[in-house]
C-alpha atoms as a PDB file:
ATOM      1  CA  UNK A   1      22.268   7.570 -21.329  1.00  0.00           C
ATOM      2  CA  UNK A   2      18.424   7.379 -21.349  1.00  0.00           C
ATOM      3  CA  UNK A   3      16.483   8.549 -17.742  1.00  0.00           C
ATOM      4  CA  UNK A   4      14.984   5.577 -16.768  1.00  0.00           C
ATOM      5  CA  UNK A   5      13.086   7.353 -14.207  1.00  0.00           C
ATOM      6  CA  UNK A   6      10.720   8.610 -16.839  1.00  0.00           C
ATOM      7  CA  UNK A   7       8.538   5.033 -16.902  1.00  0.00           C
ATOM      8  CA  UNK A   8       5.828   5.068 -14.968  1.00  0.00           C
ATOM      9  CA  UNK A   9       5.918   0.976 -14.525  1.00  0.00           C
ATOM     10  CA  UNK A  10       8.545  -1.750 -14.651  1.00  0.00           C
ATOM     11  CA  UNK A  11       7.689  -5.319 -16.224  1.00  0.00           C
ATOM     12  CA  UNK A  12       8.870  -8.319 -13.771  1.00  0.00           C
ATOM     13  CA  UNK A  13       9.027 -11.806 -15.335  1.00  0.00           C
ATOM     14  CA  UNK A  14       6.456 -13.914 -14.374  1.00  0.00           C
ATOM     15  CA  UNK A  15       9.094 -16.851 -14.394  1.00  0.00           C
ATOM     16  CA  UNK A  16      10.850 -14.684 -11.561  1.00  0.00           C
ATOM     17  CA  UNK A  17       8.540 -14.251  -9.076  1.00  0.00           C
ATOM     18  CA  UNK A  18       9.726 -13.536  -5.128  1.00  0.00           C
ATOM     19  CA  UNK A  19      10.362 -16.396  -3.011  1.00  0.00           C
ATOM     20  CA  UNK A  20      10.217 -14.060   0.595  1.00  0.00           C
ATOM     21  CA  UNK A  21       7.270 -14.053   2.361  1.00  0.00           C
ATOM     22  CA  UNK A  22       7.125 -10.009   2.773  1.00  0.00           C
ATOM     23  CA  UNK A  23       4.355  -7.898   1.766  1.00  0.00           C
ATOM     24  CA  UNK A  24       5.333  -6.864  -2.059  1.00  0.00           C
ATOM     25  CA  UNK A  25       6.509 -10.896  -2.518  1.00  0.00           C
ATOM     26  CA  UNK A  26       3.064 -11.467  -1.392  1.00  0.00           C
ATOM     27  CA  UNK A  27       1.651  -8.918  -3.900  1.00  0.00           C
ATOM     28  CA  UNK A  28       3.279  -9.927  -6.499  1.00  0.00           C
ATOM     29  CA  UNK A  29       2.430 -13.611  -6.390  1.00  0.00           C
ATOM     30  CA  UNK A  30      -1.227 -12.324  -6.008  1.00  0.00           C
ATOM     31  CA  UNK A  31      -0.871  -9.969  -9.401  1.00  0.00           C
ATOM     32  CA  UNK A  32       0.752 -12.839 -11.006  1.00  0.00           C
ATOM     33  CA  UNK A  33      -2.279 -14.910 -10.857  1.00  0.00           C
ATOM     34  CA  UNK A  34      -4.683 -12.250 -11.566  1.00  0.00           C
ATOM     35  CA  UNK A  35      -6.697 -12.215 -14.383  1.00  0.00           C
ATOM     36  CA  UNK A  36      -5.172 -10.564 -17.339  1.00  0.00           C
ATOM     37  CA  UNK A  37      -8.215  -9.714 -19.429  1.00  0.00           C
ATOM     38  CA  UNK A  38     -12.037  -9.596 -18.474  1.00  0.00           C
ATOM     39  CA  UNK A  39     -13.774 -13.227 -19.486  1.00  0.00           C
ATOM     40  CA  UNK A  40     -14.307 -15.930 -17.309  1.00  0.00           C
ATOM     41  CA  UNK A  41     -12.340 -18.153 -15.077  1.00  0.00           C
ATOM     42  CA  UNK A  42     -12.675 -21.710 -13.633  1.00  0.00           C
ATOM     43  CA  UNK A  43     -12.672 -23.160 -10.115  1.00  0.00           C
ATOM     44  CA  UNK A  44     -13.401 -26.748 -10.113  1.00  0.00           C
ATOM     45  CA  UNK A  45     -16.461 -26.727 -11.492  1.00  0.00           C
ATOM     46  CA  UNK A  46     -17.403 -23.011 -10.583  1.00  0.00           C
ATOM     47  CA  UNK A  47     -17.069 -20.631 -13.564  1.00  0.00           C
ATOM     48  CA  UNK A  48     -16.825 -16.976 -12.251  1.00  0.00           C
ATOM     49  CA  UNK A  49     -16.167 -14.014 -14.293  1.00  0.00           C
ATOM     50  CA  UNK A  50     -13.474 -11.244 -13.794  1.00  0.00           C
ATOM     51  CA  UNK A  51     -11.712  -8.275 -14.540  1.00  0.00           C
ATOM     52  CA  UNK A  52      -8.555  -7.240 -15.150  1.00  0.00           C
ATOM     53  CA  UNK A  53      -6.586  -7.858 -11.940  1.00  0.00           C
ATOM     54  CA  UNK A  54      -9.117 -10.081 -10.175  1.00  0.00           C
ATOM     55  CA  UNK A  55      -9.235 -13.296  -9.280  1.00  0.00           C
ATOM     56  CA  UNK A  56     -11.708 -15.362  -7.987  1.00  0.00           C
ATOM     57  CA  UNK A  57     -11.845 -19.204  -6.177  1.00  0.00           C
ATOM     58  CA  UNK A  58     -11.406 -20.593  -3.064  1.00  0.00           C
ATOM     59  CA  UNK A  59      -9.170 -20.600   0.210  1.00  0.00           C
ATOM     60  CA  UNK A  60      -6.988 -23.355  -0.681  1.00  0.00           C
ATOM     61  CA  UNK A  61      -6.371 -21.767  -4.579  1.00  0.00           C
ATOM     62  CA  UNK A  62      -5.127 -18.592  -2.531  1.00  0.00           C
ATOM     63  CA  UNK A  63      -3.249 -20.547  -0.115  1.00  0.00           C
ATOM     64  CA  UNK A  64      -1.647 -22.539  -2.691  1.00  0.00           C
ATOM     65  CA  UNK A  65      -1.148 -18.852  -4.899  1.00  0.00           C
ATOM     66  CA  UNK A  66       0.663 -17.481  -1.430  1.00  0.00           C
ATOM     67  CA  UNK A  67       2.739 -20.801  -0.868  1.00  0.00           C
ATOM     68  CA  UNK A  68       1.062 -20.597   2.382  1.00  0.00           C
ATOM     69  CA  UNK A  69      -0.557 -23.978   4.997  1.00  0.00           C
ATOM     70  CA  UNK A  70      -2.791 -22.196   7.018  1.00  0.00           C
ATOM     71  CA  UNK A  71      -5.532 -20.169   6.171  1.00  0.00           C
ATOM     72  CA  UNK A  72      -5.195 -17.940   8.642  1.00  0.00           C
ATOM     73  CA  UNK A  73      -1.735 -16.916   8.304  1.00  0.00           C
ATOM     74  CA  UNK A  74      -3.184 -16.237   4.374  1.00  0.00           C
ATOM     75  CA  UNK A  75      -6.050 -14.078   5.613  1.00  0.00           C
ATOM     76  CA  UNK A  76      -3.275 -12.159   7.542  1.00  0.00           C
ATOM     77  CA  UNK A  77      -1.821 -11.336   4.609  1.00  0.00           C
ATOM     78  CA  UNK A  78      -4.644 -10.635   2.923  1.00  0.00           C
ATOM     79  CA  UNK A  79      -5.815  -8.128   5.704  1.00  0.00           C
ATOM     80  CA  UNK A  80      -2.113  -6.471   5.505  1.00  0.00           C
ATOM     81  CA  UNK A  81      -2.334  -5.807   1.942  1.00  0.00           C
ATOM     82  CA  UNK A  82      -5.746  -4.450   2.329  1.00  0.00           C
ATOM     83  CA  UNK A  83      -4.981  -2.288   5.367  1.00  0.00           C
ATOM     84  CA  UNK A  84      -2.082  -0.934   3.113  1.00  0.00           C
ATOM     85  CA  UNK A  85      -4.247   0.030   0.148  1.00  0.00           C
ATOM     86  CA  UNK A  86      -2.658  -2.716  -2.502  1.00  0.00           C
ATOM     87  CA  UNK A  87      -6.080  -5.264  -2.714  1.00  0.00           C
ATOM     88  CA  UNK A  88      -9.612  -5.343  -1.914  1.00  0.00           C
ATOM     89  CA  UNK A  89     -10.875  -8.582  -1.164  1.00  0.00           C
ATOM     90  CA  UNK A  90     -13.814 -10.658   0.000  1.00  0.00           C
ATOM     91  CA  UNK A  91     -14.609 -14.293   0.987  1.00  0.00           C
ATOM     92  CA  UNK A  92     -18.553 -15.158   1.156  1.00  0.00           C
ATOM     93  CA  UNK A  93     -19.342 -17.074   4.132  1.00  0.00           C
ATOM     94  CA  UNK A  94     -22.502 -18.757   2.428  1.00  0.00           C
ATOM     95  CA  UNK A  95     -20.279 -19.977  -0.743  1.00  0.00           C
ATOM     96  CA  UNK A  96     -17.154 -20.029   0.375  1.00  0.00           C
ATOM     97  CA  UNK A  97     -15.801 -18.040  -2.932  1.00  0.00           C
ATOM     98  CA  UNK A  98     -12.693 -15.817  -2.464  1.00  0.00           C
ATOM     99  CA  UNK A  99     -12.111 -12.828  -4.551  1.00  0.00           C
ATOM    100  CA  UNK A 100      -9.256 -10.323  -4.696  1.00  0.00           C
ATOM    101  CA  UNK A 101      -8.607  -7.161  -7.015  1.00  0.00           C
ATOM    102  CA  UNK A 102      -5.636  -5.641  -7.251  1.00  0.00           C
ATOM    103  CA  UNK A 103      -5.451  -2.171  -6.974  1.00  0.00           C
ATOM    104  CA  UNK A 104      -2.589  -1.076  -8.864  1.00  0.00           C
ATOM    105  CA  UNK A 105      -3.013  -2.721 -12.187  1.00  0.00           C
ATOM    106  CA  UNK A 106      -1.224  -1.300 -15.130  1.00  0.00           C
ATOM    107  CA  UNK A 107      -3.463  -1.991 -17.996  1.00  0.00           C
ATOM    108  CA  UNK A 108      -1.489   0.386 -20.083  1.00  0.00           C
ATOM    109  CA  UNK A 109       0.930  -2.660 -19.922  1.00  0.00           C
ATOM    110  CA  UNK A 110      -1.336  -5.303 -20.292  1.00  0.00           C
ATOM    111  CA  UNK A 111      -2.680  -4.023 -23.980  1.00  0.00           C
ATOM    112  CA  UNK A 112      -6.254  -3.625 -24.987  1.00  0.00           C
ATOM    113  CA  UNK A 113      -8.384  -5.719 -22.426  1.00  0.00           C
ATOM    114  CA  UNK A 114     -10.750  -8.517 -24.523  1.00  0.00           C
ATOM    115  CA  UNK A 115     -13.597 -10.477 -23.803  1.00  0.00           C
ATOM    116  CA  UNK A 116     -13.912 -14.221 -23.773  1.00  0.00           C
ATOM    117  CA  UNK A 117     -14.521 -17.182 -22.629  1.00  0.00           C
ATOM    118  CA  UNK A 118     -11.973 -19.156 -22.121  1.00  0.00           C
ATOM    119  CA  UNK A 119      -9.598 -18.866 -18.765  1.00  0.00           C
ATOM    120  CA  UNK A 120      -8.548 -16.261 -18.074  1.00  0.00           C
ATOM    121  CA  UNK A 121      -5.345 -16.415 -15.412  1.00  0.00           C
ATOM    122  CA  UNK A 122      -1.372 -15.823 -16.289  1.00  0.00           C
ATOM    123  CA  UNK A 123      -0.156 -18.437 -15.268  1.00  0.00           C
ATOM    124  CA  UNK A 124       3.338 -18.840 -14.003  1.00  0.00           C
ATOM    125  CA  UNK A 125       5.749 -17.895 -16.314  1.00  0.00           C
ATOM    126  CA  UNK A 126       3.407 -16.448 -18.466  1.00  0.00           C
ATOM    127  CA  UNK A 127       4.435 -13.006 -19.798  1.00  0.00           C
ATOM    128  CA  UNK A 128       4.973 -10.282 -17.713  1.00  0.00           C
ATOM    129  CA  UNK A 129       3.622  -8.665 -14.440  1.00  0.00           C
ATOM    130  CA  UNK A 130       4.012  -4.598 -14.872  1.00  0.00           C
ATOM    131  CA  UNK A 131       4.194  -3.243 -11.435  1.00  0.00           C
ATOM    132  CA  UNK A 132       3.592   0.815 -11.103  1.00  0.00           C
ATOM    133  CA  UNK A 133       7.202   2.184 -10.492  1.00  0.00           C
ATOM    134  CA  UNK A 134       5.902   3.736  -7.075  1.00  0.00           C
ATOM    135  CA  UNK A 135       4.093   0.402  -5.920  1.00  0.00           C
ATOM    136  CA  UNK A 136       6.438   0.746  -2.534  1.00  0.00           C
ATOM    137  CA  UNK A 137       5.936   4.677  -2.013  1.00  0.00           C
ATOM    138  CA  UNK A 138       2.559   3.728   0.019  1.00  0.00           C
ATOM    139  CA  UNK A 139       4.862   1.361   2.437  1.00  0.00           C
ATOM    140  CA  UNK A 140       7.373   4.651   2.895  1.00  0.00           C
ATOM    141  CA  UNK A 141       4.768   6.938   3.740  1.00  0.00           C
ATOM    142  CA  UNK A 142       3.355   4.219   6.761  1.00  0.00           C
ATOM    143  CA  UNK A 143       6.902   3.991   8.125  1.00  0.00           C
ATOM    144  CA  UNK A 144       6.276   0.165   7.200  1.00  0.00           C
ATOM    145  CA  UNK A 145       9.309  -1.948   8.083  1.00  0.00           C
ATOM    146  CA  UNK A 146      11.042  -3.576   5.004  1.00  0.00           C
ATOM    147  CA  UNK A 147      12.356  -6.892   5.276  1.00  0.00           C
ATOM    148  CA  UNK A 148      14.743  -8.165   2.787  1.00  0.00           C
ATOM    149  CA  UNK A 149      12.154 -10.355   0.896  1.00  0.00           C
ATOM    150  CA  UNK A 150      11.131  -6.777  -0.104  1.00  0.00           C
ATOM    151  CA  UNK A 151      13.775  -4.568  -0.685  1.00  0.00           C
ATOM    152  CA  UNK A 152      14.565  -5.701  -4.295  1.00  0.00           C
ATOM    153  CA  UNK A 153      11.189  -4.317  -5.177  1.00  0.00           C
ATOM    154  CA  UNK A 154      12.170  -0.818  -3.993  1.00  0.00           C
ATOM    155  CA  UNK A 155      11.860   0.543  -7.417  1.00  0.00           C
END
């Protein structure tokens, strides 16, 4: 039998995406929207470019991405995932645009990256997400607790 142990990543379904609220669901929903080559991408009428495994629009695009009401309970998240090393993220105050990057892309997985101009989010059930095999060794080494939304991820 074959070592599986050798991959360095693991592709997740985009159709199967986490339904917990715990910090890797959370990640994952926010990888699964990132952008999965550079170009641009739309937000209502704003057209913002990104990277690979950015994302850019507003509050209420994240809040709807996180399945989440309140914005602060989103910004929470946002902080705990930052705290933890998995995102960096900003919101400007003057233009209200939110932007995320995710920290542990695989663009091994994700092919050459190509420029364009058309949209340039997965969107759900689109493809795959490849998540680095070790994307919960960071939460081991804080002695984070794991709830069960995230134990399934323990890869």
């Amino acid at each position: 039998m074959k070592c599986l142990m050798k991959y360095q990543w693991v592709k997740l379904p985009r159709s199967q995406m986490p339904a917990g609220k715990g910090v890797m669901g959370v990640w994952t929903r926010l990888a699964s929207r990132a952008a999965f080559r550079n170009g641009q991408a739309r937000y209502y009428n704003y057209v913002n470019q990104v990277t690979i495994g950015s994302w850019a629009g507003g509050i209420v695009g994240l809040k709807s991405i996180l399945g989440i009401k309140k914005r602060n309970k989103a910004l929470e998240l946002m902080d705990k995932l930052a705290q933890l090393g998995y995102i960096n993220y900003e919101l400007d105050s003057k233009t209200k645009k939110f932007t995320y990057q995710i920290k542990d892309w695989v663009v091994q997985c994700s092919g050459e990256p190509c420029m364009g101009t058309e949209a340039v989010y997965a969107t759900q059930g689109y493809g795959f997400l490849c998540l680095p095999r070790n994307i919960t060794q960071r939460l081991a080494e804080a002695h984070y607790h794991f709830d069960e939304a995230d134990v399934w991820l323990d890869l």
